[in-house]
Protein backbone atom coordinates (compact mmCIF):
# COMPACT_ATOMS: atom_id res chain seq x y z
CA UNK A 1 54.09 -136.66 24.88
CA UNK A 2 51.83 -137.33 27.92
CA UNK A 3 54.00 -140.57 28.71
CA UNK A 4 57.06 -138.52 28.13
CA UNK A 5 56.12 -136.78 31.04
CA UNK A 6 55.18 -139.03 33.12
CA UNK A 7 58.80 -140.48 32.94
CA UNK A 8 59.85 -136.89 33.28
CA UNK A 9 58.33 -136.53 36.55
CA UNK A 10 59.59 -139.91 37.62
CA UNK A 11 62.83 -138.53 36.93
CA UNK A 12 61.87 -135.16 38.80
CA UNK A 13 61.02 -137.56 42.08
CA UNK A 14 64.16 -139.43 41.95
CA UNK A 15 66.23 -136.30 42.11
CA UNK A 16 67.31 -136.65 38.46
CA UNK A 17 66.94 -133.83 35.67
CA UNK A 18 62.86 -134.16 34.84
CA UNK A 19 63.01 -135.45 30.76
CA UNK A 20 61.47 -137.94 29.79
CA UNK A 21 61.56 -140.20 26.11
CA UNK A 22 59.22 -143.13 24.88
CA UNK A 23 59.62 -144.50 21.32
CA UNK A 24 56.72 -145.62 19.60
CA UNK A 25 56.69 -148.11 16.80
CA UNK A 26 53.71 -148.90 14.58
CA UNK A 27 51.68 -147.24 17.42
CA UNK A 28 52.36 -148.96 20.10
CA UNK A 29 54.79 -147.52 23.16
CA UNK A 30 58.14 -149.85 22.85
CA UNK A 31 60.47 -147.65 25.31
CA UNK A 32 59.86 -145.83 28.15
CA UNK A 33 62.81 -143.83 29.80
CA UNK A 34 64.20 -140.94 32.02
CA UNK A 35 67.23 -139.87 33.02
CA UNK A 36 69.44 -141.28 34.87
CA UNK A 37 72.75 -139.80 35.03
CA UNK A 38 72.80 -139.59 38.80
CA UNK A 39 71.26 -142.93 39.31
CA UNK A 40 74.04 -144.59 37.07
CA UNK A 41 76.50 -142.01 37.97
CA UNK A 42 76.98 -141.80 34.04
CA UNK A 43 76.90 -138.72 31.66
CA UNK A 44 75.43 -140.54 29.15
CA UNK A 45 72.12 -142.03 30.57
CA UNK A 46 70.11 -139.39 29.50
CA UNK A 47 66.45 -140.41 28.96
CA UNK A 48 66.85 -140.72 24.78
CA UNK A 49 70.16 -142.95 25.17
CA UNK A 50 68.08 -144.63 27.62
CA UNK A 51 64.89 -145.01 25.19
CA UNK A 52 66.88 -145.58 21.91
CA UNK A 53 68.40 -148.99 24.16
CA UNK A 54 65.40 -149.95 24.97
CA UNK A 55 63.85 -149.75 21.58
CA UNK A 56 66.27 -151.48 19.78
CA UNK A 57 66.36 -154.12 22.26
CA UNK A 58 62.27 -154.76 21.74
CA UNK A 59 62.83 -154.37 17.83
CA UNK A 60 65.99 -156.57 17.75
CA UNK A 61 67.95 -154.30 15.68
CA UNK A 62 70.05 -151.12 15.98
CA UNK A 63 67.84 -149.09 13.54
CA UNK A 64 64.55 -147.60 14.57
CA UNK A 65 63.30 -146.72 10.99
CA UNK A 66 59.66 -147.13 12.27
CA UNK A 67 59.79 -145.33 14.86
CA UNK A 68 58.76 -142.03 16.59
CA UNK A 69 60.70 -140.84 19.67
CA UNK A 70 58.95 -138.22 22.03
CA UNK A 71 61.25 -136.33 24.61
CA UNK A 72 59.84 -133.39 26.96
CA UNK A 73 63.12 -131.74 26.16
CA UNK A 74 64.97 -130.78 22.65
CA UNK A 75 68.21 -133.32 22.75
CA UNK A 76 71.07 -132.82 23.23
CA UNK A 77 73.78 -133.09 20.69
CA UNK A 78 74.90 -136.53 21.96
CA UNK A 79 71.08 -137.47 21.86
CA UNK A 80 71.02 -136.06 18.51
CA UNK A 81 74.18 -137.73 17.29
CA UNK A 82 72.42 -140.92 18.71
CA UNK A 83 68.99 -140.61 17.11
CA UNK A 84 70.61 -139.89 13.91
CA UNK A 85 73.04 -142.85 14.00
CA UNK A 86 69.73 -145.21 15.13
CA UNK A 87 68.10 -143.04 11.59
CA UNK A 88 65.46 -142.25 13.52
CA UNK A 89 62.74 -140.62 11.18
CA UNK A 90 60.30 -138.63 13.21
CA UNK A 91 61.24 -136.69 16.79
CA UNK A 92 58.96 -134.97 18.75
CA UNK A 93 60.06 -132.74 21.82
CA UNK A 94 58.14 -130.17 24.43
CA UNK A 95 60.21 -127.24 25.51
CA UNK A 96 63.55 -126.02 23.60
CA UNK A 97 66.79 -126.36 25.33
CA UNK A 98 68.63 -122.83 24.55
CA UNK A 99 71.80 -123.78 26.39
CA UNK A 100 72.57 -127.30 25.71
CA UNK A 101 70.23 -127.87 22.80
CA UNK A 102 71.20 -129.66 19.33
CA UNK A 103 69.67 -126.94 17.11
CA UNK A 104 72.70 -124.32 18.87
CA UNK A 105 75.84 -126.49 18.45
CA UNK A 106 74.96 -130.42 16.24
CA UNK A 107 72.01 -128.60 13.93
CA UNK A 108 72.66 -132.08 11.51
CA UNK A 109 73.33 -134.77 13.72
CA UNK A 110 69.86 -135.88 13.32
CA UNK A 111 69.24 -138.26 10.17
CA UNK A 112 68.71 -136.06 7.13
CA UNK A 113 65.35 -137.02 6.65
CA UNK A 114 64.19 -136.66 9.79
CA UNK A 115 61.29 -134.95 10.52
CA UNK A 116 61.93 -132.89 13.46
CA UNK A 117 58.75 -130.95 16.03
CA UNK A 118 59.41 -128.77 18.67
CA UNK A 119 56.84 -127.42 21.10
CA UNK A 120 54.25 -130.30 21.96
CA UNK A 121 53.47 -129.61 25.06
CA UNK A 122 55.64 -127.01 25.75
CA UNK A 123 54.76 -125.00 28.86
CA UNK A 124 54.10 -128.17 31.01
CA UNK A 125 57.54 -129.42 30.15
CA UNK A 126 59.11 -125.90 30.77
CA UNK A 127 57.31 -125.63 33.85
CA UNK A 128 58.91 -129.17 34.96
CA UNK A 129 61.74 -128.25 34.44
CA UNK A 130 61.62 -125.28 35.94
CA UNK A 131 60.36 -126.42 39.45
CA UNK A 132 62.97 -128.88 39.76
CA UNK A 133 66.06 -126.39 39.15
CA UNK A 134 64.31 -123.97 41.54
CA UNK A 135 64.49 -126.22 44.27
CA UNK A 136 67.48 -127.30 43.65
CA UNK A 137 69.08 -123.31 43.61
């Protein structure tokens, strides 16, 4: 979750909503992302569409059955509809999303299997996002 936030803060610094995503396979790091939305001028670059790419670009396939994503923020549903689709089996994320999180409106877009942990980290993703939406108000 540390490197999740490191891309998080990259994100902060470019003026981008602070989340970060890397996917680990077999325990080693395999994508590293943030968002980009404003960068790419695209709705869809969040940091997990970003990292789920990636991955399956290293791996060479679409599914990333080995795999372990870590986001500082709960997805989204389109993240969620995404990690499901690439039957993603184990997600970690920091803080909760109460507004735009999958949990509120997609609670089974991820895989069925998936094993699913909220909180790592928590308060220093919170706090990330946080400072960025306070400067920006």
């Amino acid at each position: 979750m540390r490197r999740a936030l490191d891309e998080a803060r990259k994100a902060f610094d470019k003026g981008e909503i602070p989340i970060g995503a890397v996917v680990v396979c077999r325990g080693r790091i395999i994508a590293r992302a943030h968002n980009l939305t404003e960068t790419l001028c695209d709705v869809t670059a969040h940091a997990e569409m970003q990292a789920i790419t990636m991955a399956a670009n290293e791996l060479g396939g679409k599914y990333l059955t080995d795999c372990t994503l870590y986001v500082t923020v709960e997805p989204c549903p389109m993240c969620a509809g995404a990690l499901g689709w690439a039957q993603v089996p184990r997600i970690v994320y920091g803080a909760p999303d109460e507004k735009r999180g999958y949990r509120e409106y997609a609670p089974r877009a991820m895989h069925p299997k998936a094993q699913i942990i909220g909180g790592i980290l928590e308060e220093e993703c919170r706090q990330l996002m946080q400072e960025f939406f306070r400067q920006k108000r």
